[in-house]
N, C-alpha and C. Protein backbone atom coordinates (compact mmCIF):
# COMPACT_ATOMS: atom_id res chain seq x y z
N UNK A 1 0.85 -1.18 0.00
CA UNK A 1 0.00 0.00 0.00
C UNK A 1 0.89 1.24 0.00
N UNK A 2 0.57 2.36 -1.15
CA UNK A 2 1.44 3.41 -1.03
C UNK A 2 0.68 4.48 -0.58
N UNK A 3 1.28 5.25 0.11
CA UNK A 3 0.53 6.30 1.22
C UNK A 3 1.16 8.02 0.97
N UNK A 4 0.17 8.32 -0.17
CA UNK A 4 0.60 9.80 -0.28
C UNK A 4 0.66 10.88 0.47
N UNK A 5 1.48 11.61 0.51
CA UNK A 5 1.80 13.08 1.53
C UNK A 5 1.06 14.00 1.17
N UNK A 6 0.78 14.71 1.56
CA UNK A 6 -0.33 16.03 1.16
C UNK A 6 0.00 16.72 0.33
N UNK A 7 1.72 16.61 0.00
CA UNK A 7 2.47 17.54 -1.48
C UNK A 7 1.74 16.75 -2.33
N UNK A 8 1.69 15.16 -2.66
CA UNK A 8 1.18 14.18 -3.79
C UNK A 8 -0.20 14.28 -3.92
N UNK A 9 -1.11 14.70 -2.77
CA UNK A 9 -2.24 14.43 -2.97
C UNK A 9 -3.14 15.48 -4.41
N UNK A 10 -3.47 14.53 -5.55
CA UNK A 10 -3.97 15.27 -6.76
C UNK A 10 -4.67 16.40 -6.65
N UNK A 11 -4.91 17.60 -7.14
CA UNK A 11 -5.76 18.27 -7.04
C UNK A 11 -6.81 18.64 -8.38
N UNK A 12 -7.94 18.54 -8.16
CA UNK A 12 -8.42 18.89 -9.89
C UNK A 12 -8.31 20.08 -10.22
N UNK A 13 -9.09 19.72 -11.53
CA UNK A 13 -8.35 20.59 -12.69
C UNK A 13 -8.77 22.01 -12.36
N UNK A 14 -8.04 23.41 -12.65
CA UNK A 14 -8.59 24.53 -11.67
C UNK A 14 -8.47 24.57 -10.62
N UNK A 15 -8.06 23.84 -9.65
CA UNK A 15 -7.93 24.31 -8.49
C UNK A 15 -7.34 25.78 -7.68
N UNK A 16 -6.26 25.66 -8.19
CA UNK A 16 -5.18 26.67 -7.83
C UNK A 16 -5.48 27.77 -8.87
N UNK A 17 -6.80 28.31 -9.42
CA UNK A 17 -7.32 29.16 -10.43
C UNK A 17 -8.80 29.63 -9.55
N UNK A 18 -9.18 28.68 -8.94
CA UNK A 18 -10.35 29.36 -7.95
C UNK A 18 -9.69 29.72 -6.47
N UNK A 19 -9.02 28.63 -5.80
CA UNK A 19 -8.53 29.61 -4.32
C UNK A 19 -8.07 30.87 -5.22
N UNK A 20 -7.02 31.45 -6.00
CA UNK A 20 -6.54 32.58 -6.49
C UNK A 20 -7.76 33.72 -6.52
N UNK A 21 -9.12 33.27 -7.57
CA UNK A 21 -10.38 34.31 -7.58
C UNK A 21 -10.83 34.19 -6.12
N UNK A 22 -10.94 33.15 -5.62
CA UNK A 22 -11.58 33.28 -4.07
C UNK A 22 -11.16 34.61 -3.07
N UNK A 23 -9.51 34.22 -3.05
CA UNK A 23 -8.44 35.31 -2.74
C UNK A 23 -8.79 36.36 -3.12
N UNK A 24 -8.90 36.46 -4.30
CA UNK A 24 -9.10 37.78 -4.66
C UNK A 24 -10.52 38.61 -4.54
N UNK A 25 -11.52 37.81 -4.28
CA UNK A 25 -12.65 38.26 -3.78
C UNK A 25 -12.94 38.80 -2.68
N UNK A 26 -12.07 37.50 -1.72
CA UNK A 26 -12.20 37.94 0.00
C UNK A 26 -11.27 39.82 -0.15
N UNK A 27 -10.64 39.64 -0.44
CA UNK A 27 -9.71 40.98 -0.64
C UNK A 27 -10.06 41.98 -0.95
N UNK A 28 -10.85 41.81 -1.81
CA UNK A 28 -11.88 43.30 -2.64
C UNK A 28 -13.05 43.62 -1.31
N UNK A 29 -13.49 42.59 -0.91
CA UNK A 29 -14.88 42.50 0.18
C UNK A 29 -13.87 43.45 1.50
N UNK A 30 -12.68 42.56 1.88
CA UNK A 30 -12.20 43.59 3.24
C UNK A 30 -12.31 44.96 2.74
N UNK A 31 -11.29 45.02 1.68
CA UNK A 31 -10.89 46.44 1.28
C UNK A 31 -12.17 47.27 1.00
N UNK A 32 -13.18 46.89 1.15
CA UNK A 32 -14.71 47.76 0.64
C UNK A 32 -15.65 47.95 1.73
N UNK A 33 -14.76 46.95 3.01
CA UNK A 33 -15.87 47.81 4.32
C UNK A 33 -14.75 47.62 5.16
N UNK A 34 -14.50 49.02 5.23
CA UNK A 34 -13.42 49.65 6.37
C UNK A 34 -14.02 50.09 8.20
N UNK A 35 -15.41 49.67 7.36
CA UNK A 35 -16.20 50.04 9.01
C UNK A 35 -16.24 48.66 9.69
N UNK A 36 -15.75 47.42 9.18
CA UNK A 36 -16.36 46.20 9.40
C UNK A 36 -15.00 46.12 10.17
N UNK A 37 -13.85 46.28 8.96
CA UNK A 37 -12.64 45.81 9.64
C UNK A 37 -11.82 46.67 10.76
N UNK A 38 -12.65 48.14 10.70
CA UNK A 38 -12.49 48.82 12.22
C UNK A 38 -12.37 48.15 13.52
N UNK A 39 -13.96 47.09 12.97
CA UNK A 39 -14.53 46.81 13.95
C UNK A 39 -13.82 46.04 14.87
N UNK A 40 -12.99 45.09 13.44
CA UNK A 40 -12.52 43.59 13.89
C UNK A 40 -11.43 43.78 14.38
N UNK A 41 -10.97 45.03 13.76
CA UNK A 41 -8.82 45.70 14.68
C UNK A 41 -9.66 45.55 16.31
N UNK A 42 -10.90 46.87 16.58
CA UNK A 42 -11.13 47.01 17.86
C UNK A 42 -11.63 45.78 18.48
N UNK A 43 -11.74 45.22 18.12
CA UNK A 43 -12.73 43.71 19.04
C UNK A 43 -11.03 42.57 19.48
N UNK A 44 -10.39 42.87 18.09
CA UNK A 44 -9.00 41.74 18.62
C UNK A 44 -8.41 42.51 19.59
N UNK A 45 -8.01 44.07 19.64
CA UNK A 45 -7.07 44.49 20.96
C UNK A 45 -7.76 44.77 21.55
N UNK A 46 -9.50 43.76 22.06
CA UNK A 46 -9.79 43.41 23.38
C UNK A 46 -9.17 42.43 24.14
N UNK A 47 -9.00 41.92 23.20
CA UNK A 47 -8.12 40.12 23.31
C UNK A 47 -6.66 40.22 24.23
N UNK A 48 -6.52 40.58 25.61
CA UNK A 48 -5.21 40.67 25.82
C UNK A 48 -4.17 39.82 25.66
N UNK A 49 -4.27 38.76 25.22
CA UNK A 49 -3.28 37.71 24.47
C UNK A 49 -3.55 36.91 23.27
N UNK A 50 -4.48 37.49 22.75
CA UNK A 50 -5.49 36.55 21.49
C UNK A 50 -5.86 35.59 21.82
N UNK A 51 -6.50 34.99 23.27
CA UNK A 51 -7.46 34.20 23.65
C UNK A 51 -8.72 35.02 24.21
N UNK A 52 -9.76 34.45 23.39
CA UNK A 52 -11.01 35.14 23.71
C UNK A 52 -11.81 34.62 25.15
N UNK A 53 -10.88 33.58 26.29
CA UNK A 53 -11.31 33.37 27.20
C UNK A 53 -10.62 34.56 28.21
N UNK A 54 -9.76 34.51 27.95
CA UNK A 54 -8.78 35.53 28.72
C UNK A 54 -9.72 37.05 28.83
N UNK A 55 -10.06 37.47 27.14
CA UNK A 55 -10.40 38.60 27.15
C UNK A 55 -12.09 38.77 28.63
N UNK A 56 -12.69 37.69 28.60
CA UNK A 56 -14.01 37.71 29.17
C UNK A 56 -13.35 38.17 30.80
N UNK A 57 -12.19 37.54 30.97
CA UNK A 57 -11.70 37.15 32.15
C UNK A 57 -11.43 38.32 32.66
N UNK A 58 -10.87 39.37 31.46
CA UNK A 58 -9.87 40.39 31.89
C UNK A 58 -11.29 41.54 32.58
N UNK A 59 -12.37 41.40 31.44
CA UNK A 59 -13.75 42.24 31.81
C UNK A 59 -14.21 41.91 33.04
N UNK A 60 -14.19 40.50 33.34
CA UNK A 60 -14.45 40.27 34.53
C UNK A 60 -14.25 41.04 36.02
N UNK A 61 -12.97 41.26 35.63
CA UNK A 61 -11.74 41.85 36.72
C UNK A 61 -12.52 43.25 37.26
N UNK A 62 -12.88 43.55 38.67
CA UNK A 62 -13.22 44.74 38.75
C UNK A 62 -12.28 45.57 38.91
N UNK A 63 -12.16 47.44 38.29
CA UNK A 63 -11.34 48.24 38.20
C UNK A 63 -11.52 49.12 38.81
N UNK A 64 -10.35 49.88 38.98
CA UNK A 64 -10.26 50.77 39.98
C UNK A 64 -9.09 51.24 41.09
């Protein structure tokens, strides 16, 4: 039994021609709502270590 690596594994035909338009779609969509990705800068540097359990944790914390 021969056991291909994920470099060997075939891909069909087009493949690497749609992730590319996909890419290039997701890209046009960020770049066209700057209010969205405001949003998403301000919501991650809630994240004080980029765990979103942490961040609940940190709100938790009373201040003062």
């Amino acid at each position: 039994m021969t056991v291909l690596g994920a470099s060997a594994t075939p891909k069909r035909r087009g493949f690497a021609a749609e992730c590319r338009r996909q890419a290039r779609l997701a890209a046009e969509s960020d770049r066209g709502n700057g209010a969205l990705m405001r949003f998403m800068d301000m919501a991650f540097d809630d994240l004080p270590d980029g765990d979103p359990s942490s961040a609940a944790a940190a709100r938790a914390q009373p201040r003062g």
